[in-house]
Protein backbone atom coordinates (compact mmCIF):
# COMPACT_ATOMS: atom_id res chain seq x y z
CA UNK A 1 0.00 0.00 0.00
CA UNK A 2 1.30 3.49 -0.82
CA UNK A 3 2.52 5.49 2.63
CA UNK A 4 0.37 8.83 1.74
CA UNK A 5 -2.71 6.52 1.13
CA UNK A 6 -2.38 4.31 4.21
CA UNK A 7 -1.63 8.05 5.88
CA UNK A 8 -5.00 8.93 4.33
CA UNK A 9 -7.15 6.04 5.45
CA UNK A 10 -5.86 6.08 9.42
CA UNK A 11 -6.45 10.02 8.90
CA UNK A 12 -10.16 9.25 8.41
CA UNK A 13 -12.00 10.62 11.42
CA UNK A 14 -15.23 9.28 11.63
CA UNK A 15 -14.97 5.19 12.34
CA UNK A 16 -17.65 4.26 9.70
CA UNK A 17 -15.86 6.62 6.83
CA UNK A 18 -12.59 5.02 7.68
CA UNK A 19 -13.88 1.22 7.88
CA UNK A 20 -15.81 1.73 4.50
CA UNK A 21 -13.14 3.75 2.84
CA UNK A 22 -10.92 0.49 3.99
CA UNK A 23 -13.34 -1.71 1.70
CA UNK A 24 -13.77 0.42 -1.05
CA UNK A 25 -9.56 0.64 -1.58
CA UNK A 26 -9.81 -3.28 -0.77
CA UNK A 27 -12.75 -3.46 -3.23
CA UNK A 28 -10.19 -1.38 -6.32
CA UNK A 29 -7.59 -3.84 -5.39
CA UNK A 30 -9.47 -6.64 -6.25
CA UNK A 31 -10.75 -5.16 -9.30
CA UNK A 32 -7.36 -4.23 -10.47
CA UNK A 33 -4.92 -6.60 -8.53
CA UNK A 34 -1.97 -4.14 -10.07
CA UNK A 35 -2.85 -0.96 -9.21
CA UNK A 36 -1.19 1.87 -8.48
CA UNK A 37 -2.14 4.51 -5.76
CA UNK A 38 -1.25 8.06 -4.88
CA UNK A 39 -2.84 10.65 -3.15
CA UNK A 40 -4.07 13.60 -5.46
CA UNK A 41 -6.28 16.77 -4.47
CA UNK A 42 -5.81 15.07 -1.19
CA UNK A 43 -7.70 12.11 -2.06
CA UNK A 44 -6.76 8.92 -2.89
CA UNK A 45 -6.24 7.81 -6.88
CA UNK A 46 -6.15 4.46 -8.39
CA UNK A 47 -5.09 3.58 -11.80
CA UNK A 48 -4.20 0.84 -14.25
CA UNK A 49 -1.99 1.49 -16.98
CA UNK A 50 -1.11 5.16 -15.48
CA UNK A 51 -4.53 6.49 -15.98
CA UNK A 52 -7.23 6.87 -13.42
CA UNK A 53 -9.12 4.08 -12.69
CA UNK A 54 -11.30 5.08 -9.38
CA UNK A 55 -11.07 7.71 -6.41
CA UNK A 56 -12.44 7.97 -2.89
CA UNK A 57 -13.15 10.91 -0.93
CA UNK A 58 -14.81 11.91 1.95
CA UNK A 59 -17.38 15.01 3.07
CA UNK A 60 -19.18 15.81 6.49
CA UNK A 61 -21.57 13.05 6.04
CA UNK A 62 -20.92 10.90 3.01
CA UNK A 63 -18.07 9.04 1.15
CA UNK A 64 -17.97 9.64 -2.58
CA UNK A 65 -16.49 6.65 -4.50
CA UNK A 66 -16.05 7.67 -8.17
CA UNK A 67 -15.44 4.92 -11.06
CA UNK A 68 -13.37 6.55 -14.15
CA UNK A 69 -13.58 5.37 -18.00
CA UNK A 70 -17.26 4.30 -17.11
CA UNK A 71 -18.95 5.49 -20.17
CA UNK A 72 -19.72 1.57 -21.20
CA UNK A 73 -21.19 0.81 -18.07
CA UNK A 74 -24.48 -0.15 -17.09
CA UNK A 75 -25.47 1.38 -13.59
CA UNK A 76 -28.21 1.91 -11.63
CA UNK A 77 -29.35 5.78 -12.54
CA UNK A 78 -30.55 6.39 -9.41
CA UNK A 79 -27.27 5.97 -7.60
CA UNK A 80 -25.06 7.16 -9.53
CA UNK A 81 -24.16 10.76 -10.88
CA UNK A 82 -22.29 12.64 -13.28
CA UNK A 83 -21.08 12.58 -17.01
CA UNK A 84 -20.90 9.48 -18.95
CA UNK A 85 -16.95 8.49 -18.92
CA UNK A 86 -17.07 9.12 -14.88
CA UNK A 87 -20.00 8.14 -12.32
CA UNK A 88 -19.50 8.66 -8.49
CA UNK A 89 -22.07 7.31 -5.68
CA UNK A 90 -22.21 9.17 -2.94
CA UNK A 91 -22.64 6.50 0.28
CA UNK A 92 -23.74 7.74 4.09
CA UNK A 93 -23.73 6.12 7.11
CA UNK A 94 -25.78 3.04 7.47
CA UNK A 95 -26.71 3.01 3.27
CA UNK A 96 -24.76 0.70 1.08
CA UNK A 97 -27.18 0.84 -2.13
CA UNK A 98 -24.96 -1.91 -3.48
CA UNK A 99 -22.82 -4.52 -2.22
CA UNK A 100 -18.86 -3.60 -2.33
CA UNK A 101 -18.40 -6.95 -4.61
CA UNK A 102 -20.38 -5.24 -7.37
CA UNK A 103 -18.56 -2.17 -7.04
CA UNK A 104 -15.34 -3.84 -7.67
CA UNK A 105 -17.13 -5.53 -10.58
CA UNK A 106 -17.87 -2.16 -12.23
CA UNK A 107 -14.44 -1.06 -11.62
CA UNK A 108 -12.52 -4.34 -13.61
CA UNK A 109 -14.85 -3.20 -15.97
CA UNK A 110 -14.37 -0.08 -16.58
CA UNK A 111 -10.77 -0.49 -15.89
CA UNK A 112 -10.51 -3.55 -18.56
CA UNK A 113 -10.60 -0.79 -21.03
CA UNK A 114 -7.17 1.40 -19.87
């Protein structure tokens, strides 16, 4: 695991923001078992191939996971927003719309294409 990411996961402040941005980094892994990882815009990036791949990041109440090169997906519309090559779901305490195995899914996916 990259230092400033690790850095960025213990800095996570409220206990269920840290434990689910935990999964959602495990979650990229599995989707894209060579990844690489930086912090950017002080949130942490994941790519394949040098090009971005997925990105957590956390608000007052919510953690926004964002899946890149997702243009070819199909998603749910009503939990997912923005333009068609990036989608981010927005997840608050006690929600998980969708299970953290078909997140990673949509990430190999859209990943399979960098």
């Amino acid at each position: 695991m990259n230092e400033d990411v690790k850095l960025f996961l213990e800095s996570v402040q409220v206990p269920w923001q840290a434990e689910l941005c935990v999964s959602l980094r495990d979650a990229v892994q599995q989707a894209i078992p060579d990844m690489q990882e930086r912090i950017q815009y002080k949130k942490p990036h994941f790519l394949k191939n040098g090009k971005y791949a997925a990105v957590i990041s956390t608000s007052k109440d919510a953690v926004s996971f964002t899946i890149f090169n997702a243009a070819e997906l199909t998603l749910p519309g009503n939990l997912f927003d923005g333009p068609p090559e990036r989608k981010t779901i927005k997840l608050r305490s006690g929600e998980l719309p969708v299970e953290l195995e078909q997140l990673s899914t949509w990430v190999k996916e859209a990943a399979s294409g960098l």
